[in-house]
N, C-alpha and C. Protein backbone atom coordinates (compact mmCIF):
# COMPACT_ATOMS: atom_id res chain seq x y z
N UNK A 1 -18.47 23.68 4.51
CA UNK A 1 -18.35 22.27 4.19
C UNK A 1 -17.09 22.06 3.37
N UNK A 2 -16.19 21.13 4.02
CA UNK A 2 -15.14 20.98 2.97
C UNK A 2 -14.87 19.33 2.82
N UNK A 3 -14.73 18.50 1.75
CA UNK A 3 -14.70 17.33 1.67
C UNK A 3 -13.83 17.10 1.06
N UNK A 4 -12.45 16.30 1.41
CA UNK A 4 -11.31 15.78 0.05
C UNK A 4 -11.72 14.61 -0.26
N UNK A 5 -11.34 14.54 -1.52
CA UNK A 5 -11.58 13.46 -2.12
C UNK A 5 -10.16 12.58 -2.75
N UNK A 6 -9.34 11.29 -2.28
CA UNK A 6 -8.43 10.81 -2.64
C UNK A 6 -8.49 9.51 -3.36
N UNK A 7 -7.25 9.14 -3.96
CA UNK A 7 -7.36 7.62 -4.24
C UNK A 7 -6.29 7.62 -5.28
N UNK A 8 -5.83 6.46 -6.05
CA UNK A 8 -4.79 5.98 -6.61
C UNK A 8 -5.30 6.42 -8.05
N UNK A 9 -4.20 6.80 -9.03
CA UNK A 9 -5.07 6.98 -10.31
C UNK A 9 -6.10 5.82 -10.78
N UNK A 10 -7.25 6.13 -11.29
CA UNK A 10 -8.10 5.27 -11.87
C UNK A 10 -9.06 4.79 -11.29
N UNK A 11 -8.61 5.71 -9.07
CA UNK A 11 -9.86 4.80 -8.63
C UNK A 11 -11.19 5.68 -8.68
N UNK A 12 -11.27 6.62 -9.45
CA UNK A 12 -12.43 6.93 -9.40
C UNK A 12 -12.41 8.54 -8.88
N UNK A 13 -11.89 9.04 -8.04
CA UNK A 13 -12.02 10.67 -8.07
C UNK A 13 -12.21 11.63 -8.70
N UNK A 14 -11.85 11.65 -9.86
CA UNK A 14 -12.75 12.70 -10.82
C UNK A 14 -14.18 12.72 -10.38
N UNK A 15 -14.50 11.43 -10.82
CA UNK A 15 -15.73 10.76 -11.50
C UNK A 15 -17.01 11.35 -10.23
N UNK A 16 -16.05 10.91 -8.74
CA UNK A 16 -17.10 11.09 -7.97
C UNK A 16 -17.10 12.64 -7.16
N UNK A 17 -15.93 13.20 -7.63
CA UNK A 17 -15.78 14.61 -7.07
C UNK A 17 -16.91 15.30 -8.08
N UNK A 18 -17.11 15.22 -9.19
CA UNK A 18 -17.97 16.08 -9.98
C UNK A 18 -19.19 15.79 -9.54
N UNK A 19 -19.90 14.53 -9.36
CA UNK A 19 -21.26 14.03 -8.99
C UNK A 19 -21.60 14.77 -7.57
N UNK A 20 -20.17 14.81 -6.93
CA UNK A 20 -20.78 15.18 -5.11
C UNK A 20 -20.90 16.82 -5.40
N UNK A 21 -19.68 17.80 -6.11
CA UNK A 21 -19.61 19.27 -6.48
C UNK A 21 -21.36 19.38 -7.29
N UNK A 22 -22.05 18.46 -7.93
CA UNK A 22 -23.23 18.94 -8.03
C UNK A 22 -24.22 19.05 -7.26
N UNK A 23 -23.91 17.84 -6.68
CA UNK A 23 -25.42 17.65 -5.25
C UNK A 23 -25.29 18.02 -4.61
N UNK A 24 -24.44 19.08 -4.04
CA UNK A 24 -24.03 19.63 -3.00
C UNK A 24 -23.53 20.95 -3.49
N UNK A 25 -23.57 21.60 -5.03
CA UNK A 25 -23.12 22.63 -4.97
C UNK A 25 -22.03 23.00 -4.41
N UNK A 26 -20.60 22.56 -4.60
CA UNK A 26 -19.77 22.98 -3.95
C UNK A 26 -18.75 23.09 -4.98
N UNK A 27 -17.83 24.20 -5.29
CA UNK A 27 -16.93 24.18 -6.10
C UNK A 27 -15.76 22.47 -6.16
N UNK A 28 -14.76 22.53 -7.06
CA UNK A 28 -14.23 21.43 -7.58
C UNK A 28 -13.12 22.19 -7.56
N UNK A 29 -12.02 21.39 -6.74
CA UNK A 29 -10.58 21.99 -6.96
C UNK A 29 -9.69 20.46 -7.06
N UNK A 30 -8.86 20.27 -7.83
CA UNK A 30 -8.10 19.08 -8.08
C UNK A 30 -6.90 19.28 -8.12
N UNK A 31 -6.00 18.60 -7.02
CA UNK A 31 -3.85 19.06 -7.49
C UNK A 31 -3.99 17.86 -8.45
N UNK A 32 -4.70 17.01 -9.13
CA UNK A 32 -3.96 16.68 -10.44
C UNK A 32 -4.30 17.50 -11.81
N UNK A 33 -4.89 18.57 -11.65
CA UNK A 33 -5.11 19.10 -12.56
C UNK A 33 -3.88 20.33 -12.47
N UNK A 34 -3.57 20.75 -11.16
CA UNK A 34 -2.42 21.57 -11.09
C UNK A 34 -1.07 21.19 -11.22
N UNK A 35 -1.26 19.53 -10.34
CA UNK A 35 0.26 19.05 -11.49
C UNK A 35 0.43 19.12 -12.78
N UNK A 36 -0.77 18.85 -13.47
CA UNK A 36 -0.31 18.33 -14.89
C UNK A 36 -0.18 19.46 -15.49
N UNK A 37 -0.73 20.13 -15.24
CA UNK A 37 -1.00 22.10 -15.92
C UNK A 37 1.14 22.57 -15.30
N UNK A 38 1.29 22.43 -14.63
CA UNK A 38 2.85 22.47 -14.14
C UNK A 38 4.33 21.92 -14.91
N UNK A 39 3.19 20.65 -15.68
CA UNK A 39 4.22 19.44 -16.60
C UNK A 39 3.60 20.20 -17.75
N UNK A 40 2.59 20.89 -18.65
CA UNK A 40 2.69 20.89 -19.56
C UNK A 40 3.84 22.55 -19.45
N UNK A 41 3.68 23.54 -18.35
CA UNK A 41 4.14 24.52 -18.80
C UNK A 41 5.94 24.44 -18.95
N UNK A 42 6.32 22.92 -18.11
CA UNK A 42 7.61 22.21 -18.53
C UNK A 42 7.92 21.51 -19.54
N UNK A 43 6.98 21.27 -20.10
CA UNK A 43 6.81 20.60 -21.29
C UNK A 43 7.18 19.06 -21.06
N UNK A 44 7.10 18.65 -20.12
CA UNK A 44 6.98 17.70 -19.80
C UNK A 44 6.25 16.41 -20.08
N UNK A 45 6.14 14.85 -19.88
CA UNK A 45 5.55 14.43 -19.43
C UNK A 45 4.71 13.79 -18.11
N UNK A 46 3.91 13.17 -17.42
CA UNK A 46 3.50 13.39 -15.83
C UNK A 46 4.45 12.47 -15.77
N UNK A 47 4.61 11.38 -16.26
CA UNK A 47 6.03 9.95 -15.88
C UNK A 47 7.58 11.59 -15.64
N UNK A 48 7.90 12.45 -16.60
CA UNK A 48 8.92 12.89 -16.36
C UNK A 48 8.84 14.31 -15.12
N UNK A 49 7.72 14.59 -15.63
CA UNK A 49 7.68 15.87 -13.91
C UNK A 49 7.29 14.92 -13.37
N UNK A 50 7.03 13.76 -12.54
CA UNK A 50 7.24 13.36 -11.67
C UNK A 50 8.34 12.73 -11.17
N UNK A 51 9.26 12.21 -12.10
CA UNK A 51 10.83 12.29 -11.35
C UNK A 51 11.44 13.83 -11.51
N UNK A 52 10.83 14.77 -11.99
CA UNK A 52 11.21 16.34 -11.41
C UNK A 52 11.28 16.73 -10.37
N UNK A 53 9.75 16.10 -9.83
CA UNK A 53 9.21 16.79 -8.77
C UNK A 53 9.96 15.70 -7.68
N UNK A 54 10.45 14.56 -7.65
CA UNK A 54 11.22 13.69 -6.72
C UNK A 54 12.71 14.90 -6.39
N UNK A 55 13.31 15.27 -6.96
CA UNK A 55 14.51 16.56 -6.88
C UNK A 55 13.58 18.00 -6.37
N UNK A 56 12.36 18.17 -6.94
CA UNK A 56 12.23 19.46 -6.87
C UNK A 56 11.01 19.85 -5.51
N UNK A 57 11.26 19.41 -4.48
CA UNK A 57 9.88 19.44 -3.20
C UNK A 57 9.45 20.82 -3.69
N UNK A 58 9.88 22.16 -4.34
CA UNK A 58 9.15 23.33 -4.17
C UNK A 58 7.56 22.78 -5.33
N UNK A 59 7.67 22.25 -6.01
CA UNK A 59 6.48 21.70 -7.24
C UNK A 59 5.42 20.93 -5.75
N UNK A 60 5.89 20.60 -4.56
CA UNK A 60 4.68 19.95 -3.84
C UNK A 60 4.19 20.91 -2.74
N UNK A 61 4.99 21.57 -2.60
CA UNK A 61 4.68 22.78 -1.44
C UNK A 61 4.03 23.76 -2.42
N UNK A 62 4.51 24.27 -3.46
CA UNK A 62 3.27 25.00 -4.27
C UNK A 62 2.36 24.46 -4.40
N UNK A 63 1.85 22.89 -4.68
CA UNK A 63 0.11 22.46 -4.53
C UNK A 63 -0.08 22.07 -3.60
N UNK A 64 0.58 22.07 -2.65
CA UNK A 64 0.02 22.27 -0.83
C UNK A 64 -0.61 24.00 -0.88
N UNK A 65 0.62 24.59 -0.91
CA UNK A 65 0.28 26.08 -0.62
C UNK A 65 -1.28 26.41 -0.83
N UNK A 66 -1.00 26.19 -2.26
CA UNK A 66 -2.39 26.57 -2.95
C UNK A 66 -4.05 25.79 -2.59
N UNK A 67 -3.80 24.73 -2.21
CA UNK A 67 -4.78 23.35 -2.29
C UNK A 67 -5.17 24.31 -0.28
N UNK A 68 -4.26 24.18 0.40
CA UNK A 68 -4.67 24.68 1.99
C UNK A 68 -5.39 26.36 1.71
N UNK A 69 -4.63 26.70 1.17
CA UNK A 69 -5.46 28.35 1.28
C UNK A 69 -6.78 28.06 0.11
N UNK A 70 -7.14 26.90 -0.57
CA UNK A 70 -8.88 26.88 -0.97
C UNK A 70 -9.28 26.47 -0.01
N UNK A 71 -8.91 25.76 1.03
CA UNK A 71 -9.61 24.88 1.53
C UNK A 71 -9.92 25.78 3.04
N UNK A 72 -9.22 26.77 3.47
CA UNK A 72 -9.56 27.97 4.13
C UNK A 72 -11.20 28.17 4.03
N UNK A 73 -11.73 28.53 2.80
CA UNK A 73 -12.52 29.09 2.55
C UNK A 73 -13.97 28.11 2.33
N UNK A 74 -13.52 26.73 2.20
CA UNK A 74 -14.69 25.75 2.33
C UNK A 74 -15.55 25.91 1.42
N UNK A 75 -16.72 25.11 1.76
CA UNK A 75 -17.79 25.10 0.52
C UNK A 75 -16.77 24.19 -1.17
N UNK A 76 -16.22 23.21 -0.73
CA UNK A 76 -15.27 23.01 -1.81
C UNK A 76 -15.13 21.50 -1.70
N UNK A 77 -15.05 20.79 -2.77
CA UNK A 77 -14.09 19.50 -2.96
C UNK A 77 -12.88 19.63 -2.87
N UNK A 78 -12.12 19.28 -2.60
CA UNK A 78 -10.74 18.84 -2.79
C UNK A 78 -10.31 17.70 -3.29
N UNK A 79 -9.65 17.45 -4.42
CA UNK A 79 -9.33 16.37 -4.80
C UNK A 79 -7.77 16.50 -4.78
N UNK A 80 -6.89 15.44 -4.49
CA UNK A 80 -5.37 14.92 -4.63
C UNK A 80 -5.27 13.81 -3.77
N UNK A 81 -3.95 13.55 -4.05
CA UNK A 81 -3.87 12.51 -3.02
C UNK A 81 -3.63 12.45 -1.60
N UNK A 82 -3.03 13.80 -1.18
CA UNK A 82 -2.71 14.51 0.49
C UNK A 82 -3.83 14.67 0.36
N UNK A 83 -4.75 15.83 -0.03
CA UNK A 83 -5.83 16.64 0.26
C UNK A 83 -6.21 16.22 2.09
N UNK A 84 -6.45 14.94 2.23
CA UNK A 84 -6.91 14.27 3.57
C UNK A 84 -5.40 14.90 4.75
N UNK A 85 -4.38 14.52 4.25
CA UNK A 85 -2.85 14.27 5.30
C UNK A 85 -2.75 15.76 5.47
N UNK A 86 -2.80 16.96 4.03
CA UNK A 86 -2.80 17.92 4.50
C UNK A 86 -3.93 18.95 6.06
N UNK A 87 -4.94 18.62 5.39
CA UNK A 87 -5.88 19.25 6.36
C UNK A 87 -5.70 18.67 7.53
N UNK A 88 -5.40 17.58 8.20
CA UNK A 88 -5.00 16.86 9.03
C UNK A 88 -3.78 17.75 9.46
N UNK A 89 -3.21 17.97 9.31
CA UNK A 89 -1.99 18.64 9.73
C UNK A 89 -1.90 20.32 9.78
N UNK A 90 -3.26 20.46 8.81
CA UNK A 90 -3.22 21.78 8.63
C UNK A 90 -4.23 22.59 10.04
N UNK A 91 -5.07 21.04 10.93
CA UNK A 91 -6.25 21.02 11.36
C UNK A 91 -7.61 21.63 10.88
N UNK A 92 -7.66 21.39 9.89
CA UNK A 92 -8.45 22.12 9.16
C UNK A 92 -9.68 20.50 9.00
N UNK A 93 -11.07 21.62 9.44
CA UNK A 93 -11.70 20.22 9.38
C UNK A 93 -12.56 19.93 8.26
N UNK A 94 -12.47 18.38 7.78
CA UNK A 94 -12.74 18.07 6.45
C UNK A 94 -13.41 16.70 6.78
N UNK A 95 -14.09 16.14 5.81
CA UNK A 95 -14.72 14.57 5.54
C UNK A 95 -13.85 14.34 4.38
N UNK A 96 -13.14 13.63 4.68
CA UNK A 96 -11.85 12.96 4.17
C UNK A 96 -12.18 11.47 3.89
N UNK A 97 -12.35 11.47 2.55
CA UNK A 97 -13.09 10.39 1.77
C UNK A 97 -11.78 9.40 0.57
N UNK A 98 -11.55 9.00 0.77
CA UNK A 98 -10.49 7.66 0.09
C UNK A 98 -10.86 6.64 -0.77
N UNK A 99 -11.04 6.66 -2.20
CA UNK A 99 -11.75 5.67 -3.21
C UNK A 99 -10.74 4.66 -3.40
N UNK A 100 -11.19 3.45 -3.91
CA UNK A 100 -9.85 2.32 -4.48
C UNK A 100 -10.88 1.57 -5.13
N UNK A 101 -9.97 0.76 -5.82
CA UNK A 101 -10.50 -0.02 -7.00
C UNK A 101 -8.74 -0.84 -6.97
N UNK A 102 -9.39 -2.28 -7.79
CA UNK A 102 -8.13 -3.15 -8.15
C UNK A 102 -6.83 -2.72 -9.09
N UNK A 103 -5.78 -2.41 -9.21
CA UNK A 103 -5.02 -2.09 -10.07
C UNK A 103 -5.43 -2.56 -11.34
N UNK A 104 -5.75 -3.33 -12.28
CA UNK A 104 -6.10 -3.81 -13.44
C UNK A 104 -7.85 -2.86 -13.71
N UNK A 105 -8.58 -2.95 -12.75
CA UNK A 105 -9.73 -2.11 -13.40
C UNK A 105 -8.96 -0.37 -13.40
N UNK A 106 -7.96 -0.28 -12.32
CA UNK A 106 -7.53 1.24 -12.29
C UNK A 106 -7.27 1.64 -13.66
N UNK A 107 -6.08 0.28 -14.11
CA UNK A 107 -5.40 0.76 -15.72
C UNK A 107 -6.10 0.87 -16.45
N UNK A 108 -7.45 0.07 -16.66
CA UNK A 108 -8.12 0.33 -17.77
C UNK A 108 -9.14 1.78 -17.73
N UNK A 109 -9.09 2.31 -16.42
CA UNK A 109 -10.26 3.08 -16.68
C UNK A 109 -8.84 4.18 -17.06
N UNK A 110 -7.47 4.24 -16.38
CA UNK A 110 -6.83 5.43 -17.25
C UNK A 110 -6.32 5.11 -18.52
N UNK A 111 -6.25 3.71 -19.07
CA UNK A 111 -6.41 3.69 -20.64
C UNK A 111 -7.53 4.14 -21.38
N UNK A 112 -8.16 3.76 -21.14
CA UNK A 112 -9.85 4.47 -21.81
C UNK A 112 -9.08 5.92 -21.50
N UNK A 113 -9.24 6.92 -20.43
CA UNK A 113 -9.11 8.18 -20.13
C UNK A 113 -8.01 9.04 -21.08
N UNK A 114 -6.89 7.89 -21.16
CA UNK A 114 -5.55 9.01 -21.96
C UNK A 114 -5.19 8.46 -23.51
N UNK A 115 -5.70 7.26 -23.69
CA UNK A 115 -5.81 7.01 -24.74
C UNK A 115 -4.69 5.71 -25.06
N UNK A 116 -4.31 4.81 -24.15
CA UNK A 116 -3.22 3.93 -24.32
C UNK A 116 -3.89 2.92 -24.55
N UNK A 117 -2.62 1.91 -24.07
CA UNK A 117 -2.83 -0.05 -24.03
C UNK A 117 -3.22 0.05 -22.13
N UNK A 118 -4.02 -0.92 -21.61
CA UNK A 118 -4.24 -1.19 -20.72
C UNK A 118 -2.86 -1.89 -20.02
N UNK A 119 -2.00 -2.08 -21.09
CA UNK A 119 -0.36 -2.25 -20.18
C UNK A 119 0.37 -1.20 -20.32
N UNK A 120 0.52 -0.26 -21.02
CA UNK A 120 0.88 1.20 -21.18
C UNK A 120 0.55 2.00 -19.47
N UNK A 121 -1.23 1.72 -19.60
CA UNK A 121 -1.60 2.34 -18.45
C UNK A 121 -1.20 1.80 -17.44
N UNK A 122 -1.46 0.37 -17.08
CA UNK A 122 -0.86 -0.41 -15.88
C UNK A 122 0.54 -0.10 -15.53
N UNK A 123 1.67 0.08 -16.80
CA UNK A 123 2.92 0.35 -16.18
C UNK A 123 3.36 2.62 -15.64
N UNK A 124 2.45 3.13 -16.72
CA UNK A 124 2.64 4.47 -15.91
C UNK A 124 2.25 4.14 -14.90
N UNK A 125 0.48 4.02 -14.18
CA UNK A 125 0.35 4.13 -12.95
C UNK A 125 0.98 3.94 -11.87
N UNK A 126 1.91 2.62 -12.26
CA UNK A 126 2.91 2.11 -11.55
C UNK A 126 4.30 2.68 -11.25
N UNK A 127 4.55 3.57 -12.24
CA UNK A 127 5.65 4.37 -12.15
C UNK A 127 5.18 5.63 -11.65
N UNK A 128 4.29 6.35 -11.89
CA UNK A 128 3.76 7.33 -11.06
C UNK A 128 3.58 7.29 -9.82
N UNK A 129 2.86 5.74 -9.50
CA UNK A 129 2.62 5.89 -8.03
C UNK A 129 4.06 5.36 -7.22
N UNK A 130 4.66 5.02 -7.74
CA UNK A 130 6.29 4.55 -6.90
C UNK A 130 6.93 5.91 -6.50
N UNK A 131 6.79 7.15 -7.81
CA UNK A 131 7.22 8.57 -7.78
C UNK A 131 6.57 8.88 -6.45
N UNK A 132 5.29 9.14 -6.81
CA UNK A 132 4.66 9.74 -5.24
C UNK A 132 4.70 8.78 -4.12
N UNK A 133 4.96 8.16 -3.78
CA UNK A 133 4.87 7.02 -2.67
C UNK A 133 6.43 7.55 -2.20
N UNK A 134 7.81 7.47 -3.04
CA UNK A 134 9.00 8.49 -2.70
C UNK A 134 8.63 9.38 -2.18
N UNK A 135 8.06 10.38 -3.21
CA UNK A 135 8.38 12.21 -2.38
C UNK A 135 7.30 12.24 -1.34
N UNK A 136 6.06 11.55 -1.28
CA UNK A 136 5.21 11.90 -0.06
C UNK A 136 6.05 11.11 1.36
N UNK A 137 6.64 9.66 1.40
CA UNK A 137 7.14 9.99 2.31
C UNK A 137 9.05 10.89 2.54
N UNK A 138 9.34 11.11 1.28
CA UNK A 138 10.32 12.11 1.35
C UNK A 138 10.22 12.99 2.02
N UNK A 139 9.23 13.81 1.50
CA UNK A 139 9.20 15.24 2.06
C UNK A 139 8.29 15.40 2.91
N UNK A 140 7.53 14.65 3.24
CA UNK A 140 6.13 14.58 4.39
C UNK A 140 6.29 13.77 5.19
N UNK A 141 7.04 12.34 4.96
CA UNK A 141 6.56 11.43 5.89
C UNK A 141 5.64 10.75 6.10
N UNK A 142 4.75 10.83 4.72
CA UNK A 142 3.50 10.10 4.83
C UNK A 142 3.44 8.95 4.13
N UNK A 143 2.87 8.22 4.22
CA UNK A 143 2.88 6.74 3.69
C UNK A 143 1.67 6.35 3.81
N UNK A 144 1.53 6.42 2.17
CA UNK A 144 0.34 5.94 1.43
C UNK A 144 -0.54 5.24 1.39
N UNK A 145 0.13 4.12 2.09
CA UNK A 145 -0.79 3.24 2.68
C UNK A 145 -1.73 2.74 3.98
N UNK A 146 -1.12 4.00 4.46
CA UNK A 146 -1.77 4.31 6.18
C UNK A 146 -3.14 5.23 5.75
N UNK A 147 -4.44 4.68 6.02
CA UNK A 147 -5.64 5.20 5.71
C UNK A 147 -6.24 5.61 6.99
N UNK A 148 -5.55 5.70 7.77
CA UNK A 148 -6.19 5.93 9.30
C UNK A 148 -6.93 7.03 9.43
N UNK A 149 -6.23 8.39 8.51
CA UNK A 149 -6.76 9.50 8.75
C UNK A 149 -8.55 9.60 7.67
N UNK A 150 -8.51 8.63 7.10
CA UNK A 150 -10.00 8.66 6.67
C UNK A 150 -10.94 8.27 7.17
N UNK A 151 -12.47 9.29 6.94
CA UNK A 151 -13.54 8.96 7.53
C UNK A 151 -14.27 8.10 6.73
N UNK A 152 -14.40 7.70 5.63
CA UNK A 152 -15.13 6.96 4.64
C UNK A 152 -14.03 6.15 3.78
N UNK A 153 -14.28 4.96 3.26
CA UNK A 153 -13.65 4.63 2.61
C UNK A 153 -14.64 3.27 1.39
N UNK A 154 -14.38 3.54 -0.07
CA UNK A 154 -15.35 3.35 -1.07
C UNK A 154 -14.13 2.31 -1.84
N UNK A 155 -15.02 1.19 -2.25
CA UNK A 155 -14.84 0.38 -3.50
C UNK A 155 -15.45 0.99 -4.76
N UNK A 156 -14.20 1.87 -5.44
CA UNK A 156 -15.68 2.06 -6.96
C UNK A 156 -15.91 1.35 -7.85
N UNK A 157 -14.95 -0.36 -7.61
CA UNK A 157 -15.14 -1.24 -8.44
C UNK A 157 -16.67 -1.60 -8.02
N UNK A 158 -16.60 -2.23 -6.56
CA UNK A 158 -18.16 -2.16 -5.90
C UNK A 158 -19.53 -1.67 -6.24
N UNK A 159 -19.33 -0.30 -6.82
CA UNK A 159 -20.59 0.62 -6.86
C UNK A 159 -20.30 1.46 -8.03
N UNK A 160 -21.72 1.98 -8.70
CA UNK A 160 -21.50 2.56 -9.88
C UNK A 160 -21.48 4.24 -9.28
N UNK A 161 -20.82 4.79 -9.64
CA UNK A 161 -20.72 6.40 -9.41
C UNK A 161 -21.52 6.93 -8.80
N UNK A 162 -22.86 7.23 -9.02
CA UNK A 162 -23.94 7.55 -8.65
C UNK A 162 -23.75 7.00 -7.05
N UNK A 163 -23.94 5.35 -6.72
CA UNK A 163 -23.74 5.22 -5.43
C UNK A 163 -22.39 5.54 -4.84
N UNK A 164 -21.28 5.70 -5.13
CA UNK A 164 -20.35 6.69 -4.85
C UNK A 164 -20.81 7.44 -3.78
N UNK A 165 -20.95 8.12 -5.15
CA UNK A 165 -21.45 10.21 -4.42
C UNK A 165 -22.45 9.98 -3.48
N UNK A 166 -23.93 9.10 -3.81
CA UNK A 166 -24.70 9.14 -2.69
C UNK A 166 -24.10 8.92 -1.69
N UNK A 167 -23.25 7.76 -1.28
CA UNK A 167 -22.45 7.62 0.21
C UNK A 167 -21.69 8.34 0.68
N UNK A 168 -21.04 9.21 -0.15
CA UNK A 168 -20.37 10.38 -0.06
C UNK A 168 -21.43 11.70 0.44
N UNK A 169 -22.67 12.04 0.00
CA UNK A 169 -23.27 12.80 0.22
C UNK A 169 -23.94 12.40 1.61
N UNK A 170 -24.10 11.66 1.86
CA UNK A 170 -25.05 10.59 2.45
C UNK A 170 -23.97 10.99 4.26
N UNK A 171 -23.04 10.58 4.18
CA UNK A 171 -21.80 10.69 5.17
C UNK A 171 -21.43 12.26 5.75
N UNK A 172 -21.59 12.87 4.44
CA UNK A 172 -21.38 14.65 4.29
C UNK A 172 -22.62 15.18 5.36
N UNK A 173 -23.91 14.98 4.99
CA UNK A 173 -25.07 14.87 5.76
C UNK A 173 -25.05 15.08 7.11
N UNK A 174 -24.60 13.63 7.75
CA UNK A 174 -23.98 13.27 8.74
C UNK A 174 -23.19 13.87 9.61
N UNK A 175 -21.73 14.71 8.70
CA UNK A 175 -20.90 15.17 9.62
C UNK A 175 -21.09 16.57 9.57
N UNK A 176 -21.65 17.10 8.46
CA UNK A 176 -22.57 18.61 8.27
C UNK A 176 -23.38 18.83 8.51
N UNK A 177 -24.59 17.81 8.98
CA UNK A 177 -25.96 18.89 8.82
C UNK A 177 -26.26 19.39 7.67
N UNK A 178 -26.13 19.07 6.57
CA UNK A 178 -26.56 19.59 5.20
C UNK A 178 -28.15 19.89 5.37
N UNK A 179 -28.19 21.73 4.97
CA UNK A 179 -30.02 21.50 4.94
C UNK A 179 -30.74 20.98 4.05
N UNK A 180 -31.67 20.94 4.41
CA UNK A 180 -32.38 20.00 3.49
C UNK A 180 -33.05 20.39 2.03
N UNK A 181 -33.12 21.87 1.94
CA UNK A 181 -33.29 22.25 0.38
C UNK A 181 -32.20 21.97 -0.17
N UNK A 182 -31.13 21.86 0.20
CA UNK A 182 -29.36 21.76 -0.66
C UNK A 182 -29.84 20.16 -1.08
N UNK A 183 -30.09 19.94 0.10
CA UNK A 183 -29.77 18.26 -0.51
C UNK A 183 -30.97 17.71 -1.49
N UNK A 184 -32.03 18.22 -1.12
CA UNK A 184 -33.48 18.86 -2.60
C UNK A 184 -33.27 19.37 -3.67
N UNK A 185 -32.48 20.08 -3.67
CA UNK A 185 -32.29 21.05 -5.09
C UNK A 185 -31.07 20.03 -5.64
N UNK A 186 -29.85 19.16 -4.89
CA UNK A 186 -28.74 18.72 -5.73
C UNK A 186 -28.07 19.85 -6.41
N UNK A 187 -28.15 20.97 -5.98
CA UNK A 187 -27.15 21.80 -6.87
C UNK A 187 -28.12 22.35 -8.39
N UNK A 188 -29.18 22.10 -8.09
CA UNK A 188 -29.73 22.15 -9.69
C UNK A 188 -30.69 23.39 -8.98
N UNK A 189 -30.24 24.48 -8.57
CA UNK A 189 -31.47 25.65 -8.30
C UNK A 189 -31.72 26.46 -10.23
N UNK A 190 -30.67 26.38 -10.94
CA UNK A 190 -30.72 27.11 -12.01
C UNK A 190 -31.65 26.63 -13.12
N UNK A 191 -31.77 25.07 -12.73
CA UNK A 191 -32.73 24.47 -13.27
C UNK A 191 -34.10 24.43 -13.78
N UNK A 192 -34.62 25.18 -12.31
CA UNK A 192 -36.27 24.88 -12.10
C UNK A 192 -36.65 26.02 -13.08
């Protein structure tokens, strides 16, 4: 079972990659956790490794590299924003899931998250996502706004987390066959 999980900062992917990695028992792998782990060992900030990474395509082919050879092995979330464009190309088959929410609820949920002004947050996101919206179709050709390659697609302004993941699990079901103790237990066998 392999499922990516995408969306714009703030729309919600953390939130619902951890809820589905429980009910489903499936490890949690995230390229924003490998970008940012990349910017701190630059000492960076993500606003400045990301006009790095606009000069430097080897910083996106290393969290390709890495992000395709987990996803080899399945049983996994994937979270980034390719996660979907890669496996697609990689043919690697996935339930390729795409969250969004309004820009103004986005900023506030990454103000709450990093600790800013809800215009602080509104203007990184905005500069971040102009960065990647460059190098993805720079160096890929992909454009961000073409959702074609997704099988699900979620409002998390719409729904509270919980219904998230259920539709997410719910869809997973569907294109897996999930048995039915997995989807009984939720990941909680250590529990009982």
């Amino acid at each position: 079972m392999l499922i990516t999980l995408s969306g714009l900062p703030g729309s919600g992917t953390t939130t619902a990659a951890r809820l589905v990695c429980h009910d489903l028992d499936l490890d949690h792998v995230t390229a924003g956790m490998i970008f940012r782990n990349l910017a701190v060992e630059r000492n960076m900030t993500l606003e400045e490794f990301s006009k790095y990474a606009e000069e430097h395509p080897e910083v996106d082919w290393e969290l390709d590299r890495r992000m395709a050879n987990r996803a080899k092995d399945g049983e996994v979330v994937l979270e980034g924003r390719l996660t979907a464009w890669m496996m697609e190309r990689e043919g690697i088959d996935a339930l390729k899931v795409w969250l969004t929410a309004p820009e103004e609820v986005r900023a506030e949920r990454v103000a709450q998250r990093e600790g800013l002004t809800k215009d602080q947050a509104l203007e990184a996101n905005r500069t971040r996502e102009e960065s990647e919206r460059k190098r993805y179709e720079d160096i890929y050709e992909i454009d961000l706004t073409d959702l074609s390659v997704y099988n699900l697609q979620i409002d998390t302004h719409k729904h509270d987390p919980d219904e998230v993941s259920d539709q997410i699990v719910e869809t997973a079901d569907e294109v897996f066959d999930i048995p039915d103790d997995v989807l009984a237990d939720g990941g909680d066998e250590d529990e009982e």
